[in-house]
C-alpha atoms as a PDB file:
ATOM      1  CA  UNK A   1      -1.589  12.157 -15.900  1.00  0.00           C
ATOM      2  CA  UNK A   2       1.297  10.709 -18.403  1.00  0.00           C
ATOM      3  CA  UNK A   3       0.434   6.628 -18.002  1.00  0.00           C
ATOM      4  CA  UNK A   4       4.138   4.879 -17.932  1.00  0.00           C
ATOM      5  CA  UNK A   5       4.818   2.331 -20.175  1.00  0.00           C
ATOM      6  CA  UNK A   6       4.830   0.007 -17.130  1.00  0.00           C
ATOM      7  CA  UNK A   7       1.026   1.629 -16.151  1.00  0.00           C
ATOM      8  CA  UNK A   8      -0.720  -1.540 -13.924  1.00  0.00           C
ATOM      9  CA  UNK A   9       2.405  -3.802 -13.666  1.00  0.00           C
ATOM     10  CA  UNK A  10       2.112  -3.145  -9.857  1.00  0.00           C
ATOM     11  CA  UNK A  11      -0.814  -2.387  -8.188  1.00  0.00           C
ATOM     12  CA  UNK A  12      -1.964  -0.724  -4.934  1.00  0.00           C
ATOM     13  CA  UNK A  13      -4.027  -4.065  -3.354  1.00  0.00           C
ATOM     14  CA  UNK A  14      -4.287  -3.074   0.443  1.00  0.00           C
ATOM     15  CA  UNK A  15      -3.818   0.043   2.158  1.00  0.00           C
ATOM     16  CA  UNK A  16      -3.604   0.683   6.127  1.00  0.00           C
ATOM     17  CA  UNK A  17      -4.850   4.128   6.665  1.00  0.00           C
ATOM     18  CA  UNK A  18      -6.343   4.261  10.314  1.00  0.00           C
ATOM     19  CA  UNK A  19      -3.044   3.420  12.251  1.00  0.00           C
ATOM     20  CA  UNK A  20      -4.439   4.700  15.281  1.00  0.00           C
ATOM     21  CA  UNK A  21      -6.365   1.433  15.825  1.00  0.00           C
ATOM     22  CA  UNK A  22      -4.090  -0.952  13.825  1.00  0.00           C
ATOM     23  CA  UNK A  23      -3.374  -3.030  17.006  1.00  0.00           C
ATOM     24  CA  UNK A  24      -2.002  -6.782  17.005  1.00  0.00           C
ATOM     25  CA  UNK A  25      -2.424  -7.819  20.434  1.00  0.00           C
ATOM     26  CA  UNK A  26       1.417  -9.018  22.047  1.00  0.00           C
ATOM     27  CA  UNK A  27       0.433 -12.316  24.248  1.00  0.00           C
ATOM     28  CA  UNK A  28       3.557 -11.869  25.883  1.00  0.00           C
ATOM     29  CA  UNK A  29       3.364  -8.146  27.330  1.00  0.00           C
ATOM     30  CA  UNK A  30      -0.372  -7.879  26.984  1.00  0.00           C
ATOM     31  CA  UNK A  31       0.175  -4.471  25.092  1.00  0.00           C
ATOM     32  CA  UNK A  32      -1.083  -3.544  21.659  1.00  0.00           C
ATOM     33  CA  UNK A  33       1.033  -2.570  19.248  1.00  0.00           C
ATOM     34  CA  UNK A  34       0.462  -0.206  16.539  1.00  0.00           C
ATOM     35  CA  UNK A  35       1.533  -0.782  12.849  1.00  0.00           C
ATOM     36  CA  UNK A  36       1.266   2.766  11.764  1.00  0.00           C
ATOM     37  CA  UNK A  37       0.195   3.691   7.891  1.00  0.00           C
ATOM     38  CA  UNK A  38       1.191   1.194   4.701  1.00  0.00           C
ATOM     39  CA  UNK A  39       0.769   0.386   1.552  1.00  0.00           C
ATOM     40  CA  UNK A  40       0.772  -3.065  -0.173  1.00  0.00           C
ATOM     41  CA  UNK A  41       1.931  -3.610  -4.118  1.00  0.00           C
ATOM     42  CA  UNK A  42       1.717  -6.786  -6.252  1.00  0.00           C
ATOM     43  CA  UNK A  43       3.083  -7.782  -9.023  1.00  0.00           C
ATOM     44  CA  UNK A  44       0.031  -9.337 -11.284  1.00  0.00           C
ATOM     45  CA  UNK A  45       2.528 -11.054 -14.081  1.00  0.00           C
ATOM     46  CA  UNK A  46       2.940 -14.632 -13.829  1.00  0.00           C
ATOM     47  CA  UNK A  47       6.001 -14.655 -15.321  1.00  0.00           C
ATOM     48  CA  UNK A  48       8.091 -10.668 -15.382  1.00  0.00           C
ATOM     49  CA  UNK A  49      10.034  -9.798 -12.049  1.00  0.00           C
ATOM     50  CA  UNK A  50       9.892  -5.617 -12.252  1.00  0.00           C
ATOM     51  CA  UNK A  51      12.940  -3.915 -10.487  1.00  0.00           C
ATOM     52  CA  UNK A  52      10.684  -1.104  -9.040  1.00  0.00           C
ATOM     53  CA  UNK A  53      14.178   0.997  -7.734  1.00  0.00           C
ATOM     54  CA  UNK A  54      13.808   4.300  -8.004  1.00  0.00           C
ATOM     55  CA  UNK A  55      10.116   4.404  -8.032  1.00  0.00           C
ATOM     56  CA  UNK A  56       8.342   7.037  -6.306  1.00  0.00           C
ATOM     57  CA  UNK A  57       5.264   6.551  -3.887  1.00  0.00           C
ATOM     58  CA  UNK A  58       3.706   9.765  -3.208  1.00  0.00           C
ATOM     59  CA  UNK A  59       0.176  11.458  -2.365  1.00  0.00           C
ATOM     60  CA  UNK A  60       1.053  14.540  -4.105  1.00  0.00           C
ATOM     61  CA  UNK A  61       0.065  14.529  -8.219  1.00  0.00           C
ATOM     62  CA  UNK A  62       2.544  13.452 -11.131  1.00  0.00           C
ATOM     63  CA  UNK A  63       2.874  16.932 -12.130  1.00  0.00           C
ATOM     64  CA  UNK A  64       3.848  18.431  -8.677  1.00  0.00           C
ATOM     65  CA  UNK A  65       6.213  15.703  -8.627  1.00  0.00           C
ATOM     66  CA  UNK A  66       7.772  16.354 -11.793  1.00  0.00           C
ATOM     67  CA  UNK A  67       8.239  20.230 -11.397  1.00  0.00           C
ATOM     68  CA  UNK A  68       8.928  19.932  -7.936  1.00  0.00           C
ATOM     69  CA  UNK A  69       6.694  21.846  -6.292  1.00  0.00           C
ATOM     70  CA  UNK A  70       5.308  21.559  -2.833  1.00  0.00           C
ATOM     71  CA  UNK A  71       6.655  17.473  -2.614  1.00  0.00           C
ATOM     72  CA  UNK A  72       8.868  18.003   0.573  1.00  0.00           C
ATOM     73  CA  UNK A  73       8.114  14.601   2.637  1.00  0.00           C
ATOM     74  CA  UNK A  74       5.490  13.971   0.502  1.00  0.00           C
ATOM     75  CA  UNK A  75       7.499  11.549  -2.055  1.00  0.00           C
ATOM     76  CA  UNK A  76       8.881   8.292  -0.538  1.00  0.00           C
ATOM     77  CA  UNK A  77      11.633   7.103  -3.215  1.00  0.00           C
ATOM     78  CA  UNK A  78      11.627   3.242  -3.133  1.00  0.00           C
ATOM     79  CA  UNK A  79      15.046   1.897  -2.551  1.00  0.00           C
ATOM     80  CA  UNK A  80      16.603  -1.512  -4.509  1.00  0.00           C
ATOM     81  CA  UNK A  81      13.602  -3.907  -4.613  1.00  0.00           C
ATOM     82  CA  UNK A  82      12.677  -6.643  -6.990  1.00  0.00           C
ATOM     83  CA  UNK A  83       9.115  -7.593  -7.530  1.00  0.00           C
ATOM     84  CA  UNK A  84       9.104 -11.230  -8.140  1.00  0.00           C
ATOM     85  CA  UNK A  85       6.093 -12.691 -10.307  1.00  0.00           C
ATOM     86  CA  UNK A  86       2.903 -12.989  -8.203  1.00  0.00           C
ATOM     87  CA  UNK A  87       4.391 -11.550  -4.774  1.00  0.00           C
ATOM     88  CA  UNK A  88       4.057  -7.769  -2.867  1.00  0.00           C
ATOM     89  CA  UNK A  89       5.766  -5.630  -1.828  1.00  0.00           C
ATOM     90  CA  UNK A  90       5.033  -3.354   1.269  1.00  0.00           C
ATOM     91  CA  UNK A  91       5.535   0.330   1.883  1.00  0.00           C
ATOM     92  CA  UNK A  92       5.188   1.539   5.607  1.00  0.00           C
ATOM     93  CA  UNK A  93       5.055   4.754   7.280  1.00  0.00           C
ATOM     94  CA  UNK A  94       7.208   3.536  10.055  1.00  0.00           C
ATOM     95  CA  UNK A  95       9.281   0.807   8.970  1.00  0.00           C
ATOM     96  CA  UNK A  96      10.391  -0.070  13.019  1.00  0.00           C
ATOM     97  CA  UNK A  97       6.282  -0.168  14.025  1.00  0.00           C
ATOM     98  CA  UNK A  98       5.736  -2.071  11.172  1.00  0.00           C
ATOM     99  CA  UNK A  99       8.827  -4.887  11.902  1.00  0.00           C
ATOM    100  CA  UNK A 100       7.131  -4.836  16.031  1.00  0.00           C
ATOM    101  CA  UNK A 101       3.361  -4.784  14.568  1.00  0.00           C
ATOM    102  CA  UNK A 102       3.952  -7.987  12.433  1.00  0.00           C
ATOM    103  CA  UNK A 103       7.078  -9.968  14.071  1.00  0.00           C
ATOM    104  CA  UNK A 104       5.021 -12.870  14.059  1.00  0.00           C
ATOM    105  CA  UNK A 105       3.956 -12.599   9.837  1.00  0.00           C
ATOM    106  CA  UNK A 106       7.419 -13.634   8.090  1.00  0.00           C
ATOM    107  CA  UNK A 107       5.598 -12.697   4.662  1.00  0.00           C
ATOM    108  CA  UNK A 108       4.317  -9.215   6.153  1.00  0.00           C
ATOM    109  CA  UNK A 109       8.253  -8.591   6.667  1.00  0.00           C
ATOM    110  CA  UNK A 110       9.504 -10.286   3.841  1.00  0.00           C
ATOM    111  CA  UNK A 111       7.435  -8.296   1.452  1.00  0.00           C
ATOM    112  CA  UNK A 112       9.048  -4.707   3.567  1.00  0.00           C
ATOM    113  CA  UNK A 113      10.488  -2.357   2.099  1.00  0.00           C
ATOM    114  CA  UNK A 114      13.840  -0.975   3.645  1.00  0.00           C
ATOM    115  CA  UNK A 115      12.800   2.619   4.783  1.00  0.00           C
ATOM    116  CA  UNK A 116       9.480   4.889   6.032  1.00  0.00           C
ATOM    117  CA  UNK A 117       7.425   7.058   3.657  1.00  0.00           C
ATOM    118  CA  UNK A 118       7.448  10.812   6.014  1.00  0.00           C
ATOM    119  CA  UNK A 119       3.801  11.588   5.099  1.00  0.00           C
ATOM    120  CA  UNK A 120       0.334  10.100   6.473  1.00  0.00           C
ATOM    121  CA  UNK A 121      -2.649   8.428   4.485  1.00  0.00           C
ATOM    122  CA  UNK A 122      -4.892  10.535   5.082  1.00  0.00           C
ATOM    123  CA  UNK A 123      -8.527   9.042   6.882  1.00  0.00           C
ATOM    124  CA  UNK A 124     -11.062  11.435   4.711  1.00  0.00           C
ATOM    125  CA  UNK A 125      -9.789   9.630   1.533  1.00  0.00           C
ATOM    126  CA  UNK A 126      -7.489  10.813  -1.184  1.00  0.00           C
ATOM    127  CA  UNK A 127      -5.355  10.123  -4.417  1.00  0.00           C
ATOM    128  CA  UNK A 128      -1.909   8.242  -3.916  1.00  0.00           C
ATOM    129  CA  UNK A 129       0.230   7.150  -6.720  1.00  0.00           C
ATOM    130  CA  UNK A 130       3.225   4.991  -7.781  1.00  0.00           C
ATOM    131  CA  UNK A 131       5.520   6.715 -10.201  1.00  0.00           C
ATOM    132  CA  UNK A 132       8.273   5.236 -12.347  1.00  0.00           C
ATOM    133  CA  UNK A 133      12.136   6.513 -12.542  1.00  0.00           C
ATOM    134  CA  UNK A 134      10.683   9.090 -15.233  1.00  0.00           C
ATOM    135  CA  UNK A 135       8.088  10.272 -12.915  1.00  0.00           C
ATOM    136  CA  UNK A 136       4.995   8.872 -15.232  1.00  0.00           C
ATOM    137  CA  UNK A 137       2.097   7.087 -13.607  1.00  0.00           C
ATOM    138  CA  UNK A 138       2.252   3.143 -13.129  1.00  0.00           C
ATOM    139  CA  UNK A 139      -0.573   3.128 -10.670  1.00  0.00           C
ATOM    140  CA  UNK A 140      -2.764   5.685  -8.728  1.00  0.00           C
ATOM    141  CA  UNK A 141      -5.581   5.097  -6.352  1.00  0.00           C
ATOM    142  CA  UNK A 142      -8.256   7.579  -5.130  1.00  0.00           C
ATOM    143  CA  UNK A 143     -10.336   6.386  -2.290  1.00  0.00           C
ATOM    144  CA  UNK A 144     -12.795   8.225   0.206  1.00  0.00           C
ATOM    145  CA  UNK A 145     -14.366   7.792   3.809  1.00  0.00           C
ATOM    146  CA  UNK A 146     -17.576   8.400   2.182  1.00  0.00           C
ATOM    147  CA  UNK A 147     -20.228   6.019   1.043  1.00  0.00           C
ATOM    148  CA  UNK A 148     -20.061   3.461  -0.568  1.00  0.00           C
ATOM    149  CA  UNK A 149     -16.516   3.381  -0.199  1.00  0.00           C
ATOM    150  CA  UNK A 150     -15.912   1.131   2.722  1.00  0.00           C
ATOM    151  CA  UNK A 151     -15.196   2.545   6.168  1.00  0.00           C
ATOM    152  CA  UNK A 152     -12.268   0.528   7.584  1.00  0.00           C
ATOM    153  CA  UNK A 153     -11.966   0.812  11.946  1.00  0.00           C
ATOM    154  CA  UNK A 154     -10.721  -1.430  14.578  1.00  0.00           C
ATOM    155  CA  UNK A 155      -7.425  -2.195  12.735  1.00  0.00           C
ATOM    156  CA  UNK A 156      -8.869  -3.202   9.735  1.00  0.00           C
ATOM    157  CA  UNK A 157      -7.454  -2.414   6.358  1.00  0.00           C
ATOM    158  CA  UNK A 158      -9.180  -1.266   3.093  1.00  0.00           C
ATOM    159  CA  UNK A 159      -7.899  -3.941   0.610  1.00  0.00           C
ATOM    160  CA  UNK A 160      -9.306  -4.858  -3.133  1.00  0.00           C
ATOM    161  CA  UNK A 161     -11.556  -7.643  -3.840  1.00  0.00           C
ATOM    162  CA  UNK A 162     -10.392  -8.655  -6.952  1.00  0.00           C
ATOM    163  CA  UNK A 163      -7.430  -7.881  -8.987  1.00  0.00           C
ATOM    164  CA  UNK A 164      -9.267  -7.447 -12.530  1.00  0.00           C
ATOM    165  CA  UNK A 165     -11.531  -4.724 -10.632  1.00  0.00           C
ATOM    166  CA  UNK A 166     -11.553  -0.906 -11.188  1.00  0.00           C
ATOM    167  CA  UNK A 167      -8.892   0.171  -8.206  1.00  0.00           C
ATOM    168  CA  UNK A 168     -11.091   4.008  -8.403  1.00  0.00           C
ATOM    169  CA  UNK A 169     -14.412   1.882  -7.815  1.00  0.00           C
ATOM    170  CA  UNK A 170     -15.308   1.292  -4.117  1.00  0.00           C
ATOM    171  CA  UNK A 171     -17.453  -1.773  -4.798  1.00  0.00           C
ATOM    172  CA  UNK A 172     -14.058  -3.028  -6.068  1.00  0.00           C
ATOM    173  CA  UNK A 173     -12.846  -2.677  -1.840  1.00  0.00           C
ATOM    174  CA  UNK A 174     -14.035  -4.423   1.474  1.00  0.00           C
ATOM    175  CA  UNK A 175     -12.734  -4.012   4.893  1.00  0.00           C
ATOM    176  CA  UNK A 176      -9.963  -6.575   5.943  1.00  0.00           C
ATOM    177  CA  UNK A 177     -11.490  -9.518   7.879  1.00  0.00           C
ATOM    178  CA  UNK A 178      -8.221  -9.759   9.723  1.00  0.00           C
ATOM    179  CA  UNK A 179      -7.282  -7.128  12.083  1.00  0.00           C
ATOM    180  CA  UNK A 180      -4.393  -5.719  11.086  1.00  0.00           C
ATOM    181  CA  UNK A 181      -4.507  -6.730   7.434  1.00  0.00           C
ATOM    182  CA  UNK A 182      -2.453  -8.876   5.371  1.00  0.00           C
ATOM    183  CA  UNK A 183       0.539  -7.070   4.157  1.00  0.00           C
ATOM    184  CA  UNK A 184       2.186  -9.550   2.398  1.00  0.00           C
ATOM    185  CA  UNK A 185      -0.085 -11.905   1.457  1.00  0.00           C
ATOM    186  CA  UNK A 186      -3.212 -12.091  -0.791  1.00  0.00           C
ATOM    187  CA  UNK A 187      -6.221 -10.555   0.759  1.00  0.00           C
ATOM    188  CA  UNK A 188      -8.781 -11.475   3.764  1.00  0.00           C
ATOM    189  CA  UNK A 189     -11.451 -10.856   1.013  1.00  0.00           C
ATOM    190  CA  UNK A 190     -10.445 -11.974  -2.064  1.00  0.00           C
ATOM    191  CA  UNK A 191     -12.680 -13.370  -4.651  1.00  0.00           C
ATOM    192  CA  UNK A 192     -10.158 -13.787  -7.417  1.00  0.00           C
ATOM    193  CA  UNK A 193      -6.058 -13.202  -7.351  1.00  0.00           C
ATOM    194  CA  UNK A 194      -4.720 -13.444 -10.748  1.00  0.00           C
END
């Protein structure tokens, strides 16, 4: 792995893995609605706004990525988006689930992303990665279903306790109190936000 110069300006705070039961419950129709897979960045600096254009978020490693091989659908290429200091920025599967899921959060949908990564987060745990323009690491997460890595069900999300924590560490993760997460907004959980 080649670090990027920008390695741990954003990092990977909350991520929605078990769409299948990521319901918010619509008063109005009595149906539940499903949110599908995402992703949630931040922008730790109190004070540098990164233009994260051109970025890559993929599951596949930094050096398939760079050679090309075996990446089809499996590199979501982050369109123009500013990270302001101290505020996220959301990645989703399904970027129309994801608007119906959280109609009701304005900062789940103002921290959205325009567009839908094509490939799943996969339940059994696995390595997924931010890239920069040059195709060098800025942030990559592995997480399991295994013990003592927290099991996330009933719409819960797997998000980070505390900022200054090792992402790769699973005491550093909890399961969301709040069903459904909170994509856009500092976690359910959290015992320090820098």
């Amino acid at each position: 792995m080649t670090k990027s110069p920008e390695y741990g300006a954003v990092l990977i705070t909350e991520v929605m893995f078990d769409a299948k039961t990521s319901k918010s419950e619509d008063a109005a129709t009595s149906k539940s609605k499903s949110s599908g897979d995402w992703i949630e960045l931040y922008n730790p600096s109190a004070n540098d706004a990164i233009n994260i254009t051109g970025w890559k978020f993929t599951d596949r490693s930094e050096k398939k990525v760079k050679a090309g091989k075996k990446t089809r659908g499996h590199v979501f290429v982050i369109p123009k988006f500013t990270l302001e200091p101290k505020t996220f920025a959301v990645l989703a599967r399904d970027e129309v689930a994801f608007r119906d899921a959280y109609a009701d959060r304005p900062e789940a949908l103002e921290a959205l992303v325009r567009g839908s990564f094509k490939f799943g987060l996969s339940l059994k745990g696995e390595t997924i990665s931010v890239l920069s323009r040059a195709n060098e690491t800025v942030f990559s997460l592995s997480y399991d279903d295994k013990n003592p890595w927290p099991s996330p069900d009933k719409g819960s999300s797997l998000e980070i306790i505390d900022v200054r924590l090792d992402p790769n560490d699973a005491l550093s993760w909890i399961e969301s109190y709040e069903i459904g997460g909170t994509p856009g907004a500092v976690n359910s959980n959290a015992v320090a936000w820098r």
